[in-house]
C-alpha atoms as a PDB file:
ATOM      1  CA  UNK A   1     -86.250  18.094  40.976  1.00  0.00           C
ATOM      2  CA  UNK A   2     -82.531  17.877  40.227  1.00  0.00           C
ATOM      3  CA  UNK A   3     -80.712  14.893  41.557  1.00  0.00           C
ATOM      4  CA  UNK A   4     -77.170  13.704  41.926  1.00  0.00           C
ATOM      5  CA  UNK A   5     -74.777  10.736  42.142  1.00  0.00           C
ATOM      6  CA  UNK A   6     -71.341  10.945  43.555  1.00  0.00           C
ATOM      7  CA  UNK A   7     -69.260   8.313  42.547  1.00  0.00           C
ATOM      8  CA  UNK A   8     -66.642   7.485  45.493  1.00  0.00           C
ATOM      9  CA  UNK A   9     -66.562   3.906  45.254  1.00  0.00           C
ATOM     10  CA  UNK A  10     -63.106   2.573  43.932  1.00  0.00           C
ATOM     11  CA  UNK A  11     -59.912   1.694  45.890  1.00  0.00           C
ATOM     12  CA  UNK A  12     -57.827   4.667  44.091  1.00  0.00           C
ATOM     13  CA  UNK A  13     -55.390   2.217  44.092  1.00  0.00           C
ATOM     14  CA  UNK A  14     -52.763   4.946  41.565  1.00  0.00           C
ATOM     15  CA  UNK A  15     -53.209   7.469  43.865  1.00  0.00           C
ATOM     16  CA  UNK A  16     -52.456   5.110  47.338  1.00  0.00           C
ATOM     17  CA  UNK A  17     -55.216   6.659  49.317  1.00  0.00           C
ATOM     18  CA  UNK A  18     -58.604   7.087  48.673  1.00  0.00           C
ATOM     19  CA  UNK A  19     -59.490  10.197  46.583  1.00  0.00           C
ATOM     20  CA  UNK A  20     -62.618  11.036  48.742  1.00  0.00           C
ATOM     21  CA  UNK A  21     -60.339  11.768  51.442  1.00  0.00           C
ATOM     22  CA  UNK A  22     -57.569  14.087  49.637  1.00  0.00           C
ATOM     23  CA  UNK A  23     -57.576  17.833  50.641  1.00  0.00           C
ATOM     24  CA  UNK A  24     -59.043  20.233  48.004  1.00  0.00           C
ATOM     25  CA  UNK A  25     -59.192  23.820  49.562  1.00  0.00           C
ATOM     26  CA  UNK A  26     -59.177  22.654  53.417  1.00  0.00           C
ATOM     27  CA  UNK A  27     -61.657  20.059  53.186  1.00  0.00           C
ATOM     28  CA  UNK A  28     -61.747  16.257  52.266  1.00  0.00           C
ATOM     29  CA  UNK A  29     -62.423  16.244  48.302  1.00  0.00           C
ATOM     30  CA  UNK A  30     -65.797  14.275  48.694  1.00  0.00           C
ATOM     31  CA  UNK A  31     -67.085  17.002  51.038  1.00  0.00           C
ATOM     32  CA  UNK A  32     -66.271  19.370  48.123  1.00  0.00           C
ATOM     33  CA  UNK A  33     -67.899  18.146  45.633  1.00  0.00           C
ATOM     34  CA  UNK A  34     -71.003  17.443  47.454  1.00  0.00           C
ATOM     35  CA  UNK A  35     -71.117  21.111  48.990  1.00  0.00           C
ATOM     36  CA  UNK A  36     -70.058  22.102  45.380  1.00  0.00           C
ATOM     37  CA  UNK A  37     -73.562  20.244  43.916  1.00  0.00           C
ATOM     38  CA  UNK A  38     -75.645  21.923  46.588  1.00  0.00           C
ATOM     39  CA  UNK A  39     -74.266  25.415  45.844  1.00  0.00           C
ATOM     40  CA  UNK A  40     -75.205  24.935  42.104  1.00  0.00           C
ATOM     41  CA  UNK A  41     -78.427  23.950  43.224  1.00  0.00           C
ATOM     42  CA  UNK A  42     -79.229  20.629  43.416  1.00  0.00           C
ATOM     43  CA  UNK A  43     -81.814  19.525  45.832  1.00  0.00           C
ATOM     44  CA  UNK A  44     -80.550  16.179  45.736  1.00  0.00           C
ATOM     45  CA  UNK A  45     -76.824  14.428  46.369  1.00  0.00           C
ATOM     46  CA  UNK A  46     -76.623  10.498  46.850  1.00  0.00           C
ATOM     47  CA  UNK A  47     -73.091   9.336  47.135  1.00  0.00           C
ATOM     48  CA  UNK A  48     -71.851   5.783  46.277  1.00  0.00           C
ATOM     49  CA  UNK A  49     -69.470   4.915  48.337  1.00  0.00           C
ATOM     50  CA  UNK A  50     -67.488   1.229  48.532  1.00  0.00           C
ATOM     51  CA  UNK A  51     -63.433   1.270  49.428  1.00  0.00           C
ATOM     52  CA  UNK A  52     -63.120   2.726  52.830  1.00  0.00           C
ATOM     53  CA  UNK A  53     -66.211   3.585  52.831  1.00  0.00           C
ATOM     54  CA  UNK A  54     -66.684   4.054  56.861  1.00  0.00           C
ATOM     55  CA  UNK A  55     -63.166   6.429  57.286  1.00  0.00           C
ATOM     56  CA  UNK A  56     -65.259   8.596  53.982  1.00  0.00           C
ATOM     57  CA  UNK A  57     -68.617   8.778  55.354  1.00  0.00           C
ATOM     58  CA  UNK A  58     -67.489   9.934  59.098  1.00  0.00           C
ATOM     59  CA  UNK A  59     -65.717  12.862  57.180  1.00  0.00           C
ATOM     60  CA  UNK A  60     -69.382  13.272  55.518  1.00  0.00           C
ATOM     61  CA  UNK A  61     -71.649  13.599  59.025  1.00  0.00           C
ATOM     62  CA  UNK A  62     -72.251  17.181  58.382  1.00  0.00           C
ATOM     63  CA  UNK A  63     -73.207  17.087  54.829  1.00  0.00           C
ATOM     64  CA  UNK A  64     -76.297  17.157  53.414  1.00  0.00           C
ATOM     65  CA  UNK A  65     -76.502  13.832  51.040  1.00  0.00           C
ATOM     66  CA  UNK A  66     -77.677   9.992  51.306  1.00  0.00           C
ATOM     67  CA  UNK A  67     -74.855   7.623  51.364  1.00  0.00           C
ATOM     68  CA  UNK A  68     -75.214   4.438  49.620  1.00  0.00           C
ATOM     69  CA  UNK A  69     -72.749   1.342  49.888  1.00  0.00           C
ATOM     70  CA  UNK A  70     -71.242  -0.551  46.965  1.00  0.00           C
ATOM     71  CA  UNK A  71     -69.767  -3.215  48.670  1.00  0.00           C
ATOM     72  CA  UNK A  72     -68.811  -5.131  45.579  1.00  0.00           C
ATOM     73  CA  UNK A  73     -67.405  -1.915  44.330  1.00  0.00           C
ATOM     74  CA  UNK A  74     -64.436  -4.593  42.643  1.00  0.00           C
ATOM     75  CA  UNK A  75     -66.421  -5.615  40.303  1.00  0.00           C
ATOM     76  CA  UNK A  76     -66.818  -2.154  37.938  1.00  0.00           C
ATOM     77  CA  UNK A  77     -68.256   1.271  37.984  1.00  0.00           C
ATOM     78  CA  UNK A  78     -71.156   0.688  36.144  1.00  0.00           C
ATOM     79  CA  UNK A  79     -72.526  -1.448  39.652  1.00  0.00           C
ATOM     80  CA  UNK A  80     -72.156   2.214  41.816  1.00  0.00           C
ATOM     81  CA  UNK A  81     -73.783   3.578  38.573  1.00  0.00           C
ATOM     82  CA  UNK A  82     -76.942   1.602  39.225  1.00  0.00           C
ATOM     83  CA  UNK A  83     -76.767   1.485  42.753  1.00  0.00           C
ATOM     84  CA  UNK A  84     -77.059   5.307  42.482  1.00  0.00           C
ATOM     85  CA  UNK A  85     -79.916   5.380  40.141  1.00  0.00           C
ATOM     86  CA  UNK A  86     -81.573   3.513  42.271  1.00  0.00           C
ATOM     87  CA  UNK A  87     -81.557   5.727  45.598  1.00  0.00           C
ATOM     88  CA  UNK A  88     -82.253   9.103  43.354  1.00  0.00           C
ATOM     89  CA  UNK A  89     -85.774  10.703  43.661  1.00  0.00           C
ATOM     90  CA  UNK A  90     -87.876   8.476  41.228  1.00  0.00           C
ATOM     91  CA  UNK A  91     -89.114  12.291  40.209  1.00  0.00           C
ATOM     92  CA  UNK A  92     -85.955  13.749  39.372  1.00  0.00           C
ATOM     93  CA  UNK A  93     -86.263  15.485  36.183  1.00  0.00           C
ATOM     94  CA  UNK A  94     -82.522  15.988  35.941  1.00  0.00           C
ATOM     95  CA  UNK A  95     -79.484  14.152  37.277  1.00  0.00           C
ATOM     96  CA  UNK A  96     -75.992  15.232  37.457  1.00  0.00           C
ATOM     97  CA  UNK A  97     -73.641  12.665  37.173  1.00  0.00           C
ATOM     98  CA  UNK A  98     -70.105  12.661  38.309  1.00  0.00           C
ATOM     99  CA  UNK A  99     -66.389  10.882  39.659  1.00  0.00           C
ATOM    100  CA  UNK A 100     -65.068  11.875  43.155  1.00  0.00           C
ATOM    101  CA  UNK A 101     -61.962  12.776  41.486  1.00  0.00           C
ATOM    102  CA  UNK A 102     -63.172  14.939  38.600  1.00  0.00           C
ATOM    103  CA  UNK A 103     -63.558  17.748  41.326  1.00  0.00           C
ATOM    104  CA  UNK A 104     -65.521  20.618  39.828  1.00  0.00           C
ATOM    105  CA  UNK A 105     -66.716  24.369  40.866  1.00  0.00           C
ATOM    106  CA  UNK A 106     -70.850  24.789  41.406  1.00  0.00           C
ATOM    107  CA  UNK A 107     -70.037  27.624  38.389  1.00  0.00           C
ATOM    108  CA  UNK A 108     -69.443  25.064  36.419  1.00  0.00           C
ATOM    109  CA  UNK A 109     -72.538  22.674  37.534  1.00  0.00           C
ATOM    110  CA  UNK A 110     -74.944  25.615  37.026  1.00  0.00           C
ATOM    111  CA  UNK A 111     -73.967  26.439  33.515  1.00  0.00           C
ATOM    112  CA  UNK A 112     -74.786  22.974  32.431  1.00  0.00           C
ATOM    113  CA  UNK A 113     -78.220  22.534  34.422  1.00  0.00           C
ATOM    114  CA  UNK A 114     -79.107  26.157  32.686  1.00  0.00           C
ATOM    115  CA  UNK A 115     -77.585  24.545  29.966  1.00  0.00           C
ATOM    116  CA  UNK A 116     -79.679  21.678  29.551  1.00  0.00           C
ATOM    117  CA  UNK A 117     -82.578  23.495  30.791  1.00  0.00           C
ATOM    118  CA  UNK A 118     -82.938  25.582  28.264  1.00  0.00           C
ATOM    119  CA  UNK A 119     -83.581  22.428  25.618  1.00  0.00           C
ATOM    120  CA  UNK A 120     -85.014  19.329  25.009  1.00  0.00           C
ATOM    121  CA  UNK A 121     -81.145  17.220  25.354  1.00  0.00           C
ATOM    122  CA  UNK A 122     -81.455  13.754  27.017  1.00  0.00           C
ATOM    123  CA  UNK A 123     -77.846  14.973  28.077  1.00  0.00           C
ATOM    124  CA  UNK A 124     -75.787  17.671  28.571  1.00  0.00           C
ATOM    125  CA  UNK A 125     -71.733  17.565  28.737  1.00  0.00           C
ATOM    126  CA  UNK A 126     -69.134  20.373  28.917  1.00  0.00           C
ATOM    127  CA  UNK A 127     -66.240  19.821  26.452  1.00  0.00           C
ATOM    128  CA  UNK A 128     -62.318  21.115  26.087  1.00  0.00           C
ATOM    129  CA  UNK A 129     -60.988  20.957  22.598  1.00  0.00           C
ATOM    130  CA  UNK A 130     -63.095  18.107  21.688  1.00  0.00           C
ATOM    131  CA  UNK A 131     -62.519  15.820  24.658  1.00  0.00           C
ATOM    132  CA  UNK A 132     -65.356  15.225  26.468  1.00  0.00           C
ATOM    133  CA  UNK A 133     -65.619  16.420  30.096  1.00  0.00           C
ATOM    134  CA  UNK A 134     -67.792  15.748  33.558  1.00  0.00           C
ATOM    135  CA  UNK A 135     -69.590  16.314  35.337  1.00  0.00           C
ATOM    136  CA  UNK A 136     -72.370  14.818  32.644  1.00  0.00           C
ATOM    137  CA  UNK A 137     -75.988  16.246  33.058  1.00  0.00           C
ATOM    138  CA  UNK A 138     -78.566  13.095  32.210  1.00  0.00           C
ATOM    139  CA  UNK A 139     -82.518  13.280  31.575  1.00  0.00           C
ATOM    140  CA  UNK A 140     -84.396  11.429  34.295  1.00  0.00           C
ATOM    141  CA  UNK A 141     -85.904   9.730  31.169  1.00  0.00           C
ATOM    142  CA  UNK A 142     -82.638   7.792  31.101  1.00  0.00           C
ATOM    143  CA  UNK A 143     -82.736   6.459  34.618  1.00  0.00           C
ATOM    144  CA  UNK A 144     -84.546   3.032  33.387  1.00  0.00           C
ATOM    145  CA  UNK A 145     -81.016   2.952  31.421  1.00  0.00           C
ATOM    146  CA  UNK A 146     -78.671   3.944  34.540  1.00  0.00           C
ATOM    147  CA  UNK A 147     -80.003   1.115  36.168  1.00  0.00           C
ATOM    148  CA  UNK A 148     -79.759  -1.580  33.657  1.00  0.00           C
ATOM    149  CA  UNK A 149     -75.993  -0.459  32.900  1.00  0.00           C
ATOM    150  CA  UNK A 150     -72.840  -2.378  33.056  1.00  0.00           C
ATOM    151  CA  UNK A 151     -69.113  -2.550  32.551  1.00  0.00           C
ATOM    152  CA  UNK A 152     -69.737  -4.968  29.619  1.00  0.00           C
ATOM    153  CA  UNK A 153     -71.428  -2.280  27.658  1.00  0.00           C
ATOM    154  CA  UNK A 154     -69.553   0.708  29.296  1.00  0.00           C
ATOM    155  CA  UNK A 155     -71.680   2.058  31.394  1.00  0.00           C
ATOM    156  CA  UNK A 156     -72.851   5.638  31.371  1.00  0.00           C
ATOM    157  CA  UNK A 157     -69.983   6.289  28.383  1.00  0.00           C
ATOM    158  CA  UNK A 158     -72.429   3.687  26.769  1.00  0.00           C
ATOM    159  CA  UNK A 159     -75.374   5.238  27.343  1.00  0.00           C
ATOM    160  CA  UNK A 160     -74.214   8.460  26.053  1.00  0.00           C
ATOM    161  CA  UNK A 161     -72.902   6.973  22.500  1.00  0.00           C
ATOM    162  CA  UNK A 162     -76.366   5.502  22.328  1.00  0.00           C
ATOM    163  CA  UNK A 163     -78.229   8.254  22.148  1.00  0.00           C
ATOM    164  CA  UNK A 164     -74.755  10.780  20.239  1.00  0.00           C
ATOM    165  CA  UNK A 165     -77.406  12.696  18.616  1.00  0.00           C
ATOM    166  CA  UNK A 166     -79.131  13.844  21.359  1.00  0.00           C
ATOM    167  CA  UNK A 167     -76.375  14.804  24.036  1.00  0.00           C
ATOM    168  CA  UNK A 168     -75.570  18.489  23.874  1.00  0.00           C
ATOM    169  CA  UNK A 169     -71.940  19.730  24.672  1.00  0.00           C
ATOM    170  CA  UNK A 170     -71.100  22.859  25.661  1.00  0.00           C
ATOM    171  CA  UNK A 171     -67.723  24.383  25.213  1.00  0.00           C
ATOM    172  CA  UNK A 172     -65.455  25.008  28.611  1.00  0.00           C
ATOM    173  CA  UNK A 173     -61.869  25.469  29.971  1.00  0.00           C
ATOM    174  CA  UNK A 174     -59.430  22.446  30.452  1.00  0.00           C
ATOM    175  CA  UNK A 175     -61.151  22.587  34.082  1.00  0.00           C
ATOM    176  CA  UNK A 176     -63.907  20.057  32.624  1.00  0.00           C
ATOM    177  CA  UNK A 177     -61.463  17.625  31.883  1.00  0.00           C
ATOM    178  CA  UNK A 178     -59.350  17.416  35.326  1.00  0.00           C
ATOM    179  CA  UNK A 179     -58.759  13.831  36.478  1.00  0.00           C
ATOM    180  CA  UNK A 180     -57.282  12.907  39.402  1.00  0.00           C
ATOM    181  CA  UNK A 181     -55.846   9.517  39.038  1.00  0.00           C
ATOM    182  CA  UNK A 182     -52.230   9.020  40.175  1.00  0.00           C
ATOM    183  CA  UNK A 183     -50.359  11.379  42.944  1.00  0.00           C
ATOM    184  CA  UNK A 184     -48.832  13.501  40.126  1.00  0.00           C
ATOM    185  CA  UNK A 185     -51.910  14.888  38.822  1.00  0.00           C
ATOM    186  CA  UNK A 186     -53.380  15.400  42.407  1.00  0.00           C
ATOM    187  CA  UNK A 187     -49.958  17.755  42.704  1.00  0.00           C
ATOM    188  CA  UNK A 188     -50.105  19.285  39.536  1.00  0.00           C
ATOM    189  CA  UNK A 189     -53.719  19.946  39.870  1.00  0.00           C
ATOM    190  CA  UNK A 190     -53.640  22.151  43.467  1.00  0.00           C
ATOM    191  CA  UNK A 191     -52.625  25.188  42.098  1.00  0.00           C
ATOM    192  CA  UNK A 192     -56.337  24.982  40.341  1.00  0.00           C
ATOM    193  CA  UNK A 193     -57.726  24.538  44.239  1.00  0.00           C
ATOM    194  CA  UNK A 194     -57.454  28.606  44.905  1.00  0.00           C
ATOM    195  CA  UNK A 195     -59.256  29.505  41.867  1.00  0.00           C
ATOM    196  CA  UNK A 196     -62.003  26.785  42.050  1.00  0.00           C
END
């Protein structure tokens, strides 16, 4: 079983709209990356949702995924972290874990599930000249840790660096490391749209 959590919670207040709702490729980006998940293979896509969350999830109606409110989605990531680990499949054996605005192609997704299929990796991480890149494939034998995380100890960025020595990276393109945080990068990013 191979589960997911969408992370769509924040107020995108650098980009002055919500990210779930930008067009990538004709479609609202949320929509993307949940379609994106499915095609890769995942039986499984629970999306946190907080800021706006009613204008993003009527834009969802047709997907296939479980939407799950953060309403104190102010307060830190690490809180749509849990809230996610929570709804997953208690069974999951896998979970992929990424941003709404790290929007990335089901090629990618289905490298790293082969990826960390083919070991025994708690975690599994694509990486770009030595930065570190999403989305980030966890163990379900981390879940007890998803849901105990926080901002304090840095959430799933914590998790990782507490268990360095057993999170496998594989090399990829700059594509692993795409952020879209202000309106600039959104811009300079849509060329990439065509070819995702």
């Amino acid at each position: 079983m191979i589960s997911s959590i969408v992370l769509a919670a924040g107020a995108s207040t650098r980009m002055g709209e919500p990210k779930a709702l930008l067009d990538w490729g004709g479609e609202p980006l949320i929509c993307y990356q949940v379609n994106q998940l499915a095609e890769a293979g995942v039986d499984e896509v629970v999306a946190v949702l907080g800021y706006r969350a009613d204008d993003i999830s009527r834009m969802m109606r047709q997907l296939h995924c479980r939407i799950m409110l953060n309403a104190r989605y102010q307060m830190g990531r690490a809180g749509s972290l849990r809230i996610g680990a929570k709804a997953v499949n208690r069974d999951a054996d896998t979970i992929v874990i990424t941003n709404v605005d790290q929007p990335r192609p089901a090629s990618l997704i289905r490298a790293l599930l082969d990826a960390h299929a083919d070991g025994d990796w708690l975690a599994t991480r694509p990486a770009y000249e030595g930065q570190g890149g999403h989305p980030i494939i966890v163990s379900g034998k981390l879940r007890g840790e998803l849901l105990a995380a926080t901002d304090e100890q840095e959430g799933l960025r914590g998790i990782l660096r507490e268990h360095a020595n057993q999170v496998q990276t594989i090399p990829w393109d700059e594509s692993c490391v795409l952020d879209l945080n202000t309106r600039e990068d959104y811009e300079r990013a849509r060329p990439q749209i065509a070819s995702a």
